[in-house]
C-alpha atoms as a PDB file:
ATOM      1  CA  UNK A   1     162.747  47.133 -19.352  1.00  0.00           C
ATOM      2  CA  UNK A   2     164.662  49.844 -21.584  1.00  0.00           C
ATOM      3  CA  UNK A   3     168.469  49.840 -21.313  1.00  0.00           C
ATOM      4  CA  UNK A   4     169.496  52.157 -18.714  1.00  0.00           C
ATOM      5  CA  UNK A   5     172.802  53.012 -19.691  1.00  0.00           C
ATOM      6  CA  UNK A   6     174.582  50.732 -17.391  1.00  0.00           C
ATOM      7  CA  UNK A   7     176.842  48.010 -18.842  1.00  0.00           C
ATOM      8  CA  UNK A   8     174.307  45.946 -21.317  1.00  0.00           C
ATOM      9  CA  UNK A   9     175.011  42.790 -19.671  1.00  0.00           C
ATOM     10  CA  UNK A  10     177.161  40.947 -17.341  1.00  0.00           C
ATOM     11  CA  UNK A  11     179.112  38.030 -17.660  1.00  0.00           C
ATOM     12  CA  UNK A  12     179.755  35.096 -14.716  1.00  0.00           C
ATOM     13  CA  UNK A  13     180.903  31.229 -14.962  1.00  0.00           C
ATOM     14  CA  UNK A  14     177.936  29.800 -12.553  1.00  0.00           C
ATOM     15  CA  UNK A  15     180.344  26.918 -11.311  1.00  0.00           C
ATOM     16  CA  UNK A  16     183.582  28.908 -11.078  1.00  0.00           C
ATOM     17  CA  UNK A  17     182.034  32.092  -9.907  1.00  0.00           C
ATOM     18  CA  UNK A  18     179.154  31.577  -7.549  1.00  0.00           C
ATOM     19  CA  UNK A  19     179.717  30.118  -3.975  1.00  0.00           C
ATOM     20  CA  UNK A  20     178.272  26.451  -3.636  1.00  0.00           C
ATOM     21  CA  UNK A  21     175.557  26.670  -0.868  1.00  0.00           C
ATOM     22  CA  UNK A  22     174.637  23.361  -0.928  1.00  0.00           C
ATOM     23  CA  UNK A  23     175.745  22.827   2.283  1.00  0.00           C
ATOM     24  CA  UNK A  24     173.317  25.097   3.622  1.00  0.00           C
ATOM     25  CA  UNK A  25     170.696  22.387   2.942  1.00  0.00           C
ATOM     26  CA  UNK A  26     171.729  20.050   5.397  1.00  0.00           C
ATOM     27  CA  UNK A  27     171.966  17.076   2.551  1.00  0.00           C
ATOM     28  CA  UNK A  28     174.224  14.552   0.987  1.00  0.00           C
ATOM     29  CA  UNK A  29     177.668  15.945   0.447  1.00  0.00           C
ATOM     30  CA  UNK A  30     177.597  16.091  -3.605  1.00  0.00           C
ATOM     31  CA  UNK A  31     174.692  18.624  -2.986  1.00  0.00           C
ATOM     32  CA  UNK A  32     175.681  21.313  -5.354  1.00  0.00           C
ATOM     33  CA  UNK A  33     172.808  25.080  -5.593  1.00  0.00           C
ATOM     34  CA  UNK A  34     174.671  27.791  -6.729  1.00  0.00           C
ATOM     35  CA  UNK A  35     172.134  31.389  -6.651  1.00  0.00           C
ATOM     36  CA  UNK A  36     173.069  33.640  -9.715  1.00  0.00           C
ATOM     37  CA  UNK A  37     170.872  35.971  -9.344  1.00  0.00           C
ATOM     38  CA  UNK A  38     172.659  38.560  -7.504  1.00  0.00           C
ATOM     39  CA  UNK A  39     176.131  37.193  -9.651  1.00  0.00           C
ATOM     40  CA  UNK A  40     174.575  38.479 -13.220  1.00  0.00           C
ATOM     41  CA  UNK A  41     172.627  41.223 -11.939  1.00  0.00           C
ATOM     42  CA  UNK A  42     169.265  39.936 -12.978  1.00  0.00           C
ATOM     43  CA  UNK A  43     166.668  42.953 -12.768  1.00  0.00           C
ATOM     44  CA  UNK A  44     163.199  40.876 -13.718  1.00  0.00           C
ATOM     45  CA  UNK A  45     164.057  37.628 -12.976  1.00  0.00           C
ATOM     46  CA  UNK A  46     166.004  34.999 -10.853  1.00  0.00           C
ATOM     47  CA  UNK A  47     168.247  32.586 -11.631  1.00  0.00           C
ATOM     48  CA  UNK A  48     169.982  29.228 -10.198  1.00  0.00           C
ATOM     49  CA  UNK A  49     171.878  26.265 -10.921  1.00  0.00           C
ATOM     50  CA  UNK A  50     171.753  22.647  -8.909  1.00  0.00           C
ATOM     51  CA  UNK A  51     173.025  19.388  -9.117  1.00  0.00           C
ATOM     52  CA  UNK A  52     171.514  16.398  -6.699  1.00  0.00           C
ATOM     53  CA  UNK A  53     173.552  13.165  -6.650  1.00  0.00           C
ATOM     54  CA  UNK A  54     172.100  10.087  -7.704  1.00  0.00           C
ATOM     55  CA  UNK A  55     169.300   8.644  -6.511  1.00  0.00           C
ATOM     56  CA  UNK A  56     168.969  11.327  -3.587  1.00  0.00           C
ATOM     57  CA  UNK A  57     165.814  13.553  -2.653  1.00  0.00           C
ATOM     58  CA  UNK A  58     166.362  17.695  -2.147  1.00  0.00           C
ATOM     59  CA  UNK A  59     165.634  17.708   1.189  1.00  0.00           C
ATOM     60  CA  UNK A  60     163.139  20.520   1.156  1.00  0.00           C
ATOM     61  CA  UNK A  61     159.955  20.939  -0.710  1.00  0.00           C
ATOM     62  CA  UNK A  62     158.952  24.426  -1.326  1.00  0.00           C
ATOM     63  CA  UNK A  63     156.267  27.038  -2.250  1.00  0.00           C
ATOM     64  CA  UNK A  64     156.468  30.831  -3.631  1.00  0.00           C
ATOM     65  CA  UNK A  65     153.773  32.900  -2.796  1.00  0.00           C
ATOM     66  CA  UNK A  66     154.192  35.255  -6.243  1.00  0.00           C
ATOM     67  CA  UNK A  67     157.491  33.679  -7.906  1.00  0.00           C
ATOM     68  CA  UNK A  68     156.756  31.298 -10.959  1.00  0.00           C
ATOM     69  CA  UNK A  69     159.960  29.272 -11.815  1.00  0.00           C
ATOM     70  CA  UNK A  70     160.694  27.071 -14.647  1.00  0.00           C
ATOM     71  CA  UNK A  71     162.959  24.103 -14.173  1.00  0.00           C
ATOM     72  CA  UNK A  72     165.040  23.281 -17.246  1.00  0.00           C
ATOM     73  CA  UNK A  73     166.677  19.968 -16.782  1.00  0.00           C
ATOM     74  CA  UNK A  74     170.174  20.307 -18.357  1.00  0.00           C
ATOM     75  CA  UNK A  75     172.186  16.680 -17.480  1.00  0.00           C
ATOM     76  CA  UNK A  76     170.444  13.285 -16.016  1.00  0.00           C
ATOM     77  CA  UNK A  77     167.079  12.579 -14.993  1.00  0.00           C
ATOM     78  CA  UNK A  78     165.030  12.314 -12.417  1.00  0.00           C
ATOM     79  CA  UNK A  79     161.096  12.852 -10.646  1.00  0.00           C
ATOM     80  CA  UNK A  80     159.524  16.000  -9.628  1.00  0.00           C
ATOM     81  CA  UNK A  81     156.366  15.963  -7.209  1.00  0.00           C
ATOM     82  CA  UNK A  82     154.654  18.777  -7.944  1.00  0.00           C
ATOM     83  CA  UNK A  83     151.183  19.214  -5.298  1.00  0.00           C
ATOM     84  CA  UNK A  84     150.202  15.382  -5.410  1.00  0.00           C
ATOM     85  CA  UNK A  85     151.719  14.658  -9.273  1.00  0.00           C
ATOM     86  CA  UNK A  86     154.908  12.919  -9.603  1.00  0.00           C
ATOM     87  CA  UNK A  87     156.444  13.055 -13.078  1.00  0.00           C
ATOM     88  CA  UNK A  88     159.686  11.819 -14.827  1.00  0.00           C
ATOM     89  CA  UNK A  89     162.153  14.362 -15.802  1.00  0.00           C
ATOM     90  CA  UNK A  90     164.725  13.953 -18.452  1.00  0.00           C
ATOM     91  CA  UNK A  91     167.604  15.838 -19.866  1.00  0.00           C
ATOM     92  CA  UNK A  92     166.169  19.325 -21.567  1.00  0.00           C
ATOM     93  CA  UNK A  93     162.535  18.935 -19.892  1.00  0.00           C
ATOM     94  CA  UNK A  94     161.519  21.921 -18.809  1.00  0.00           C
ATOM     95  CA  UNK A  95     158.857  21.849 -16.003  1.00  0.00           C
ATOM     96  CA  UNK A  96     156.770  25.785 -15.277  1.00  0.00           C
ATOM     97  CA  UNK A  97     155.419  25.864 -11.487  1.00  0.00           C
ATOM     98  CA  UNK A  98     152.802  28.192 -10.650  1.00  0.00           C
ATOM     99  CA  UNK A  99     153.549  30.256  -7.504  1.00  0.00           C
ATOM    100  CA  UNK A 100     151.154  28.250  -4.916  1.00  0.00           C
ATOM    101  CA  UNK A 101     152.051  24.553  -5.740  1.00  0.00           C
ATOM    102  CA  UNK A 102     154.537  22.732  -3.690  1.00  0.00           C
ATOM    103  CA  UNK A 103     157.475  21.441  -5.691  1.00  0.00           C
ATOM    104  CA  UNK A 104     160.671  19.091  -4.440  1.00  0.00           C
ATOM    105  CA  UNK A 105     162.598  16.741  -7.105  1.00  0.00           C
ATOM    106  CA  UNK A 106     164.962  13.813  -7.036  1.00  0.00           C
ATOM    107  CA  UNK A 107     167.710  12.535  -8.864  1.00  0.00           C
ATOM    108  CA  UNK A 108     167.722   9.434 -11.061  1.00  0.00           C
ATOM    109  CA  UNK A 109     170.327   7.172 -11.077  1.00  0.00           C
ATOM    110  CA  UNK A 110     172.354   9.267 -13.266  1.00  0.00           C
ATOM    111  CA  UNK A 111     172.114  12.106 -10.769  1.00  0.00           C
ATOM    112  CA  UNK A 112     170.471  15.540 -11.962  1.00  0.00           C
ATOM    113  CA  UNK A 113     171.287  19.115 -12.825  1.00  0.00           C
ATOM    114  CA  UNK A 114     168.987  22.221 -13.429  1.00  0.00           C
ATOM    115  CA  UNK A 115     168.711  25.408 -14.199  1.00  0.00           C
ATOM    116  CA  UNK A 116     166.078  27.221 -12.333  1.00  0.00           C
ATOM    117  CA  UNK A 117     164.737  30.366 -13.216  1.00  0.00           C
ATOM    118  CA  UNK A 118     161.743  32.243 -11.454  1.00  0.00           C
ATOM    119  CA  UNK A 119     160.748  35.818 -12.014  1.00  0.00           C
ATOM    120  CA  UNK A 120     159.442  38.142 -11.018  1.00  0.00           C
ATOM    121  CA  UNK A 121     162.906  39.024  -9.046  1.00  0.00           C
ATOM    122  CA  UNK A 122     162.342  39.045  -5.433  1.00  0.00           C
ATOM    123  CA  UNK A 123     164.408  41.397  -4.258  1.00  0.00           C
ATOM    124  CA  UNK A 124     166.421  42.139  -1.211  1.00  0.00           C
ATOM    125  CA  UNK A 125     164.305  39.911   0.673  1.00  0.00           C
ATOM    126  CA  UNK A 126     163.684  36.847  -1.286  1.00  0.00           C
ATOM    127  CA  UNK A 127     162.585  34.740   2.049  1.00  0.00           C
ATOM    128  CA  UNK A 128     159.497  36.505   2.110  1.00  0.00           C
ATOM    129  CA  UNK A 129     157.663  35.139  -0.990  1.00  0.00           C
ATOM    130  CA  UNK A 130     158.818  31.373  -0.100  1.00  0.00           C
ATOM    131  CA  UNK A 131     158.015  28.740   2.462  1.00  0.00           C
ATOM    132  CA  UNK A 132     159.871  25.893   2.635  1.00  0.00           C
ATOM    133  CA  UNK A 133     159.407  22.392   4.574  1.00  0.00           C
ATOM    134  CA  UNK A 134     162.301  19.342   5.112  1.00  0.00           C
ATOM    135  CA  UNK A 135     160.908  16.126   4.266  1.00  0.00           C
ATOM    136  CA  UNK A 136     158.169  17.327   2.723  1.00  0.00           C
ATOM    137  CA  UNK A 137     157.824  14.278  -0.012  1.00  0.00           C
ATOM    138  CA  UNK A 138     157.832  11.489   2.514  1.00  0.00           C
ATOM    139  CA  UNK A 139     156.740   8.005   0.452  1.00  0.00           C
END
């Protein structure tokens, strides 16, 4: 997309700037997702940032119906089930999921923190293109 004459980009400290909803996930405490979409502006794409405490399991597994994201592992390590394949994540992996496949991810002993980005932007009512299921990677 052609600049539009607004400012040509905006600047925001994802941990000191974005509220922490990790709460909203009913998990362990240390739970940390912080949404930056709306924070930088982001036009095409989407963009988020979580940390899951060692050895603990996001709570939710989830699918987009349009949204592909990439998951760009930035500290730690960890697994990521992704339909019925389970692979080993490790600092700087990046991992692209196709909208369709379930995902969900857990932290290594180390713990594990990502940057997730998906695109294209969902708009005003993100919810729409996503289902989402608690315990949905049960061993």
């Amino acid at each position: 997309m052609p600049y539009d004459g607004d400012v040509p980009f905006t600047l925001t400290n994802i941990r000191e700037d974005l509220e922490d909803l990790g709460s909203n996930f009913d998990g362990a405490p240390e739970l940390e997702f912080r949404a930056a979409t709306k924070g930088l502006e982001l036009k095409e794409s989407a963009l988020s940032y979580q940390r899951i405490p060692p050895g603990y399991r996001f709570p939710y597994g989830h699918t987009h119906k349009i949204q592909e994201e990439v998951y760009v592992v930035v500290r730690g390590s960890g697994r990521m089930k992704v339909d019925e394949e389970i692979v080993e994540l490790k600092e700087w992996d990046a991992v692209r999921v196709a909208p369709g496949a379930w995902r969900g991810y857990e932290a290594g002993q180390e713990g594990l923190e990502m940057l997730v980005i998906g695109a294209p932007n969902l708009g005003q009512n993100p919810r729409e293109d996503v289902e989402g299921r608690r315990d949905w990677w049960a061993d």
